[in-house]
N, C-alpha and C. Protein backbone atom coordinates (compact mmCIF):
# COMPACT_ATOMS: atom_id res chain seq x y z
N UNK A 1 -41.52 115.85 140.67
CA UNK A 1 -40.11 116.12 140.69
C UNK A 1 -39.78 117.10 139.55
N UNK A 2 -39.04 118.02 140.38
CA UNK A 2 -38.56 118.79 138.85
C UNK A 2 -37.21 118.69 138.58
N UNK A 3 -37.32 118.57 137.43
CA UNK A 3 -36.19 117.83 136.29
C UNK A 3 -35.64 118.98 135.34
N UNK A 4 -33.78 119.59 135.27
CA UNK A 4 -33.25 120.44 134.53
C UNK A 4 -32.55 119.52 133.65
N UNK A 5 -32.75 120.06 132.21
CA UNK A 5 -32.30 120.10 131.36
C UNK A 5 -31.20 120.44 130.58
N UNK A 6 -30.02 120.68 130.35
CA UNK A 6 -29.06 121.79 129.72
C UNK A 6 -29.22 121.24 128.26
N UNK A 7 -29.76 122.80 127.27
CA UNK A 7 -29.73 122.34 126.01
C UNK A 7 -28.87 123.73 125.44
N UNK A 8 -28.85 123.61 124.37
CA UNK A 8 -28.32 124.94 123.37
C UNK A 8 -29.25 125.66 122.76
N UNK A 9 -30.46 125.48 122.82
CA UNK A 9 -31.50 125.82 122.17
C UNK A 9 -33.08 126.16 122.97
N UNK A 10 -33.10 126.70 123.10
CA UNK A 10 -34.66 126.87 124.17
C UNK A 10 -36.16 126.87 122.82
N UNK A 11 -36.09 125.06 122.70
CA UNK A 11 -36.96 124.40 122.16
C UNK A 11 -37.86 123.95 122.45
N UNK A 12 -37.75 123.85 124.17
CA UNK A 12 -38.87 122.91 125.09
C UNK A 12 -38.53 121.42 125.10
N UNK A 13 -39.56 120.50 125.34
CA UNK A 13 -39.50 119.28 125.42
C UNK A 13 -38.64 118.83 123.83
N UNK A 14 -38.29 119.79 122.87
CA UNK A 14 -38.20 119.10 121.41
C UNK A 14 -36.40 119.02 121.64
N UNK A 15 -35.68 120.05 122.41
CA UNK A 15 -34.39 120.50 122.76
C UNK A 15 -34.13 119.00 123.11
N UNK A 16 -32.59 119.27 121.97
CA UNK A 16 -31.47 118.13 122.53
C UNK A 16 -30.76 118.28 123.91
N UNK A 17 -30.81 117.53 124.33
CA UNK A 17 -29.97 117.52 125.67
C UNK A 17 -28.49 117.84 125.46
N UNK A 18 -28.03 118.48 126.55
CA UNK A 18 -26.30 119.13 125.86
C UNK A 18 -25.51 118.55 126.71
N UNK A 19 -24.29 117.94 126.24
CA UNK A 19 -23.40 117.42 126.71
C UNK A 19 -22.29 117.99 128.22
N UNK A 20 -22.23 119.38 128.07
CA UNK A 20 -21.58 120.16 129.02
C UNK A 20 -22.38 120.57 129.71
N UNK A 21 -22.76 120.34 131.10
CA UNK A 21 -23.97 121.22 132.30
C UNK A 21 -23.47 122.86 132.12
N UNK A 22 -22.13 123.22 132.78
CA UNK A 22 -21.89 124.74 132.65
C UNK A 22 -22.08 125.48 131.80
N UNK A 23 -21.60 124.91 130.43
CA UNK A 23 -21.47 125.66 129.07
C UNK A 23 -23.20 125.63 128.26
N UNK A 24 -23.78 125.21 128.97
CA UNK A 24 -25.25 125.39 128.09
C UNK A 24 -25.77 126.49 128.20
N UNK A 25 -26.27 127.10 126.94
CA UNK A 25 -27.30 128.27 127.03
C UNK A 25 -28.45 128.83 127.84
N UNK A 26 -28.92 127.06 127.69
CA UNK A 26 -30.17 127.18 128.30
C UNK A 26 -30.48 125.81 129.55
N UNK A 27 -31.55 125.87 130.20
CA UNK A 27 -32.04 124.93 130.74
C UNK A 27 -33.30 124.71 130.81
N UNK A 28 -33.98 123.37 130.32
CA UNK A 28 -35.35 122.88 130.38
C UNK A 28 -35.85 122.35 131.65
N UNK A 29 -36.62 123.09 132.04
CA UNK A 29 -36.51 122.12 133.45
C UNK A 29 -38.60 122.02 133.57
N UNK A 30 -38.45 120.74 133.93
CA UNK A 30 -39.51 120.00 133.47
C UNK A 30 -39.96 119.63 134.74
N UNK A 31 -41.68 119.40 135.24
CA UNK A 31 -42.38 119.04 136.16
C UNK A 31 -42.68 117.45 136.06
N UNK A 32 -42.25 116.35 136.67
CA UNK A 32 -42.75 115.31 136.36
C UNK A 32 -44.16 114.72 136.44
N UNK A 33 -44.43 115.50 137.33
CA UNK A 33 -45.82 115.13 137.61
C UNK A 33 -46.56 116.32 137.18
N UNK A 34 -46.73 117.24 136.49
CA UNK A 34 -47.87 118.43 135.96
C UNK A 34 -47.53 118.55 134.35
N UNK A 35 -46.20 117.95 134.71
CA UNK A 35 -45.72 118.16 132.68
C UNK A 35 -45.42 119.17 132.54
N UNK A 36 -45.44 120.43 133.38
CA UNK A 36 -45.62 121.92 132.94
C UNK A 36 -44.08 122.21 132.81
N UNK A 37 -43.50 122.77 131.75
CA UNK A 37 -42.22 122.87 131.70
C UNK A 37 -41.77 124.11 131.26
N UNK A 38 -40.44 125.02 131.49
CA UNK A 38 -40.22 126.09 131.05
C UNK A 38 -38.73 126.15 130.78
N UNK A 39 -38.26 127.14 130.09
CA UNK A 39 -36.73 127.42 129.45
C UNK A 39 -36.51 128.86 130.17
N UNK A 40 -35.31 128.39 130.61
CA UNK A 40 -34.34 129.59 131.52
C UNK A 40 -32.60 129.53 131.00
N UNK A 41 -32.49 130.46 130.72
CA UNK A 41 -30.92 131.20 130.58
C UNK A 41 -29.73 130.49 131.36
N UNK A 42 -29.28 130.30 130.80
CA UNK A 42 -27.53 130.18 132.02
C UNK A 42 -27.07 131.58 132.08
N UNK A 43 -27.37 131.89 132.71
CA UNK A 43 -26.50 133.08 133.01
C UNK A 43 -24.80 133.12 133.45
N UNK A 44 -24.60 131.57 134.13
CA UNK A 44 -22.93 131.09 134.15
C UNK A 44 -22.75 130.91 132.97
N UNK A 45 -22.93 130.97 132.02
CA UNK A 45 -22.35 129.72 130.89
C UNK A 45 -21.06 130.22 130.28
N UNK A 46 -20.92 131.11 130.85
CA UNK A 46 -19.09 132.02 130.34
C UNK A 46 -18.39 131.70 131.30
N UNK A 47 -18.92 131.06 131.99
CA UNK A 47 -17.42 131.20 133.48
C UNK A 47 -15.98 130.66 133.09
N UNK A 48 -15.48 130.52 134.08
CA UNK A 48 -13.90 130.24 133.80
C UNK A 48 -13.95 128.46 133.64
N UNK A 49 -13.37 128.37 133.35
CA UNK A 49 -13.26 126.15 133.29
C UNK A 49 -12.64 126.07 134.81
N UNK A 50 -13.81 125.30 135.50
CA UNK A 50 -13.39 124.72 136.58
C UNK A 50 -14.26 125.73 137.97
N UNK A 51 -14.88 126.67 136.81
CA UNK A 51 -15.26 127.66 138.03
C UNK A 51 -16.98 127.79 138.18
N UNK A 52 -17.83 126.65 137.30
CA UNK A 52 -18.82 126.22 137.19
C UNK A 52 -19.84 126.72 138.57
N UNK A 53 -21.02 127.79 138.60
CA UNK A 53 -21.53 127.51 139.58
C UNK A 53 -22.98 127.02 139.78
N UNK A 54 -23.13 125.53 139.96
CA UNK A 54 -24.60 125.39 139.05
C UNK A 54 -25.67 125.71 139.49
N UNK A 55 -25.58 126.38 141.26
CA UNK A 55 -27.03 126.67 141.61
C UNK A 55 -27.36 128.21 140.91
N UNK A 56 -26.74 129.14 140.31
CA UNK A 56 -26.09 129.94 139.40
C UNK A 56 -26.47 130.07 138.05
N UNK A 57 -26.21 128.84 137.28
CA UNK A 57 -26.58 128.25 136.16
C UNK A 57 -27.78 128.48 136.08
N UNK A 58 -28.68 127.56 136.71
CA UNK A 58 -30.23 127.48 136.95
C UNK A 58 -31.00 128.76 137.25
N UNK A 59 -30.52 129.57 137.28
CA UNK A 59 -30.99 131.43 137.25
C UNK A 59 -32.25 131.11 138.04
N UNK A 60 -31.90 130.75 139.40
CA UNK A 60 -32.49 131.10 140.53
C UNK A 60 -33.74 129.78 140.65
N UNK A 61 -33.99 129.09 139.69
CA UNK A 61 -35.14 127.88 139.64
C UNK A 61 -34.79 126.79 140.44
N UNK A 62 -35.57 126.02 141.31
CA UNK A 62 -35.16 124.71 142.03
C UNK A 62 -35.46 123.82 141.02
N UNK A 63 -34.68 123.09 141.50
CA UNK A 63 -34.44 121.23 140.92
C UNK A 63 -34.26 120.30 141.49
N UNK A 64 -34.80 119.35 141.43
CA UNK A 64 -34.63 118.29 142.55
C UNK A 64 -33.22 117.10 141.44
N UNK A 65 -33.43 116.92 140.15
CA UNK A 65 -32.48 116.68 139.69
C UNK A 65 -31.88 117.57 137.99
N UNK A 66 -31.10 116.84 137.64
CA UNK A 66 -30.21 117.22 136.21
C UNK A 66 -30.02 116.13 135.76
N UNK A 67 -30.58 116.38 134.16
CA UNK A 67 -29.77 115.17 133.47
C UNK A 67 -29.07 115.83 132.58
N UNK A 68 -27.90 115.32 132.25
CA UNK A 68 -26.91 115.74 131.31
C UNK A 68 -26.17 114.59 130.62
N UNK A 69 -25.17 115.15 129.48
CA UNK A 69 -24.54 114.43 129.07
C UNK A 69 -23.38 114.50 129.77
N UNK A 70 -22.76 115.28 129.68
CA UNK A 70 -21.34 115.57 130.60
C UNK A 70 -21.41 116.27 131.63
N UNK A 71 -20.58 116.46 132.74
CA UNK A 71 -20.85 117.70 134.05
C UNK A 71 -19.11 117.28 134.42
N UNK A 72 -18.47 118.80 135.16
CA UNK A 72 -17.50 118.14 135.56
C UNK A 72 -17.46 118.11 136.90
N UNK A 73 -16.37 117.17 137.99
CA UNK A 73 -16.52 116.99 139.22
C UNK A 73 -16.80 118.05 140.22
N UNK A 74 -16.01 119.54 139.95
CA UNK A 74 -16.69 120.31 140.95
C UNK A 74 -17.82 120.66 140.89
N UNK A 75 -18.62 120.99 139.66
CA UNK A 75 -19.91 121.30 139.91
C UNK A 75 -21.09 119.98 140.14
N UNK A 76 -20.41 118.61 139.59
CA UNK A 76 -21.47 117.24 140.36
C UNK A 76 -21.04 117.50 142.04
N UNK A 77 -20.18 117.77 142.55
CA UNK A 77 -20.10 117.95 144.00
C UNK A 77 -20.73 119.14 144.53
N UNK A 78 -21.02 119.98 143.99
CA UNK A 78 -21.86 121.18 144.57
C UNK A 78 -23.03 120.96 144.33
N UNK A 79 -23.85 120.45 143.41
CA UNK A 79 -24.82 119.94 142.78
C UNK A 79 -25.51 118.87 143.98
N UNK A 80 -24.39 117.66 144.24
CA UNK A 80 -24.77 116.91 145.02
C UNK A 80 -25.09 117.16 146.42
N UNK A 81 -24.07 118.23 146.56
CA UNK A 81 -24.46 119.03 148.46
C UNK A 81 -25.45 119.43 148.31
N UNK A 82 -26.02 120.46 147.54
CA UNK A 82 -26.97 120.62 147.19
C UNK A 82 -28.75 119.80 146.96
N UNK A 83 -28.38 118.58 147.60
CA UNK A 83 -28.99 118.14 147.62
C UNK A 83 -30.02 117.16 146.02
N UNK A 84 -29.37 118.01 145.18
CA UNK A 84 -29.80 117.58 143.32
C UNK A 84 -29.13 116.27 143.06
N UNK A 85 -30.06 115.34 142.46
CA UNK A 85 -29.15 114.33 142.12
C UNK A 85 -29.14 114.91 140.46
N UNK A 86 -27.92 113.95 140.06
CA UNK A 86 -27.44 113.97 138.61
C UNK A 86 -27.81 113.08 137.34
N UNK A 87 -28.36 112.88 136.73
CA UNK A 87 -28.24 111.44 136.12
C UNK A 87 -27.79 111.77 134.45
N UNK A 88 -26.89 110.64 134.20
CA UNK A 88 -26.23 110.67 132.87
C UNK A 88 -27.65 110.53 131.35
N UNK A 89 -27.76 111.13 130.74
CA UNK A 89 -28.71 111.23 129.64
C UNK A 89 -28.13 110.59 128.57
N UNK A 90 -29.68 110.10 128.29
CA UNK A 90 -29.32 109.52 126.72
C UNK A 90 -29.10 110.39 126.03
N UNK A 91 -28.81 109.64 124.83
CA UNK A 91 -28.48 110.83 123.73
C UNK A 91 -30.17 110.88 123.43
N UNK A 92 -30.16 112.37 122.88
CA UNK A 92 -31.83 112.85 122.35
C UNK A 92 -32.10 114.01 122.67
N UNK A 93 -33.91 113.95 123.05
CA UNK A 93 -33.84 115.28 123.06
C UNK A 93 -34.71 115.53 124.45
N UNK A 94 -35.12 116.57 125.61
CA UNK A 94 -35.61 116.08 126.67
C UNK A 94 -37.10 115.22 126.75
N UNK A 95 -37.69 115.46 126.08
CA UNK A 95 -38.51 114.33 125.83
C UNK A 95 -38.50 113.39 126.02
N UNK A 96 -37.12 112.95 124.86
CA UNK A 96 -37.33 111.11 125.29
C UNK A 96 -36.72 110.89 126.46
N UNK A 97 -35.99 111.82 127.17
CA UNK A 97 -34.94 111.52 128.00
C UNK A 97 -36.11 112.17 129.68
N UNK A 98 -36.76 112.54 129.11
CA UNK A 98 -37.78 112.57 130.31
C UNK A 98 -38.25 111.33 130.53
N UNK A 99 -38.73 110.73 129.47
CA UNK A 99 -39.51 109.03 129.61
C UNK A 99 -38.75 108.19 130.78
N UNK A 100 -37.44 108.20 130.01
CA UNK A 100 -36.54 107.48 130.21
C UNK A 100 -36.35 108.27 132.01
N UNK A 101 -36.59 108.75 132.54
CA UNK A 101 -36.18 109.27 133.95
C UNK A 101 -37.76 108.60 134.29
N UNK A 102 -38.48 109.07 134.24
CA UNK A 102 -39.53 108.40 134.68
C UNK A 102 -39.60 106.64 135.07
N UNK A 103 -39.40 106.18 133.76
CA UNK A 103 -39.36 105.02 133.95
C UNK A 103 -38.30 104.24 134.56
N UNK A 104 -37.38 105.06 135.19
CA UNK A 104 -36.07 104.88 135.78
C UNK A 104 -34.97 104.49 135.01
N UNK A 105 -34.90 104.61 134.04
CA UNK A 105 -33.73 104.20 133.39
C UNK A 105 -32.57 104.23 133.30
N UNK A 106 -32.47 105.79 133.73
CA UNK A 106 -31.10 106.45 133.72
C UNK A 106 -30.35 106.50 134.82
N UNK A 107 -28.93 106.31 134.67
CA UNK A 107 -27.79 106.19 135.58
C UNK A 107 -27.33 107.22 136.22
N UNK A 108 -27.60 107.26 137.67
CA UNK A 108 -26.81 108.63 138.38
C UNK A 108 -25.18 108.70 138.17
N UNK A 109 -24.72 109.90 137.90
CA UNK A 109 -23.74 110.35 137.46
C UNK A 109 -23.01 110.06 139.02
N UNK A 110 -21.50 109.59 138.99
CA UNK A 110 -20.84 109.48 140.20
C UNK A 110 -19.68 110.45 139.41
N UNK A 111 -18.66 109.97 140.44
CA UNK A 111 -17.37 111.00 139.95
C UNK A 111 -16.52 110.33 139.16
N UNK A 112 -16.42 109.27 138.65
CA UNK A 112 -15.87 108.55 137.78
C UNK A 112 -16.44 108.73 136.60
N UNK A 113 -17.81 108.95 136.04
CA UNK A 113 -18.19 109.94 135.07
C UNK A 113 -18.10 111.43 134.81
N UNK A 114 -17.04 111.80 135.33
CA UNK A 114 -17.19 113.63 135.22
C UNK A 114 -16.43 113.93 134.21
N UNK A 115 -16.16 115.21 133.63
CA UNK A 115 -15.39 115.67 132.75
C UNK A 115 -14.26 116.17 133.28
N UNK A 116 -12.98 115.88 132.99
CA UNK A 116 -11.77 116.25 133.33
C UNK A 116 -11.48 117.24 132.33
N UNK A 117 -11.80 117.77 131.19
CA UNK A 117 -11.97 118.49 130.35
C UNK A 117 -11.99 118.53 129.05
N UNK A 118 -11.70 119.84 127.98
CA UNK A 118 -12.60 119.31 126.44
C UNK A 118 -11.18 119.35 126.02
N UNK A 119 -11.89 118.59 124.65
CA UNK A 119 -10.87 118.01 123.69
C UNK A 119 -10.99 118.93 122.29
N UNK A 120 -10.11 119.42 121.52
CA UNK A 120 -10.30 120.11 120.60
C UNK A 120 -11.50 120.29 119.71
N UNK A 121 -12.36 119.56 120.06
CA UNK A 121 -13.61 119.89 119.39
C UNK A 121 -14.68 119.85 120.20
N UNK A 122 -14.30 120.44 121.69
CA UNK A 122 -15.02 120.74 122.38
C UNK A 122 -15.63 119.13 123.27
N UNK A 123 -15.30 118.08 122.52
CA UNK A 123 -15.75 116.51 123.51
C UNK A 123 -15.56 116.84 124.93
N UNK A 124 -15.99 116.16 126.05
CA UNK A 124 -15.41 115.79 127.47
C UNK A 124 -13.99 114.69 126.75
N UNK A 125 -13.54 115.22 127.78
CA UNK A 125 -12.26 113.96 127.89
C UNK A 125 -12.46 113.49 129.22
N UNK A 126 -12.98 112.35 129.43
CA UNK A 126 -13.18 111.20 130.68
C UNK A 126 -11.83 110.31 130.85
């Protein structure tokens, strides 16, 4: 399974996981089964708020899922047609938060977790 990442930093497996899917720099997107992993650009990551396009984001790479900290509802609904599931990330960095997908840990993102938008210091407001 391959697994995207959104970090701020194109660190590899060492990259913190980033709270906003659209607004990330970068994306880690990781092989579960070969380990083999690589860092790709957002090329959306300026878009307008609300105008998120995440197959876009991913600068042309498939994914079968995303883990993130935050995402907001239109792009978990395009995401999800899309066939990608979502799942909410621990806090860390993709590493541990790879384990943690493996071993199933982590919670698929529904729409009652999305971001309705940021808060002066950039937070999701849920």
């Amino acid at each position: 399974m391959k697994v995207a990442f959104p970090t701020q930093q194109n660190l590899g497996l060492a990259s913190t996981v980033y709270n906003h899917f659209g607004s990330a720099a970068f994306f880690i997107i990781a092989d579960t089964e070969t380990g083999v992993f690589e860092g790709v650009v957002n090329p959306d990551k300026d878009h307008v708020h609300g105008q998120c396009q995440p197959l876009k984001a991913l600068n042309g790479k498939p994914a079968d899922a995303i883990v993130v900290g935050g995402i907001g509802k239109g792009a978990l609904q395009k995401l999800i047609s899309a066939g990608i599931t979502v799942y909410k990330a621990a806090e860390g960095t993709v590493s541990q938060n790879l384990e943690q997908i493996k071993a199933g840990k982590l919670i698929e993102f529904n729409m009652d977790f999305t971001c309705a938008g940021h808060g002066p210091d950039g937070e999701c407001s849920h």
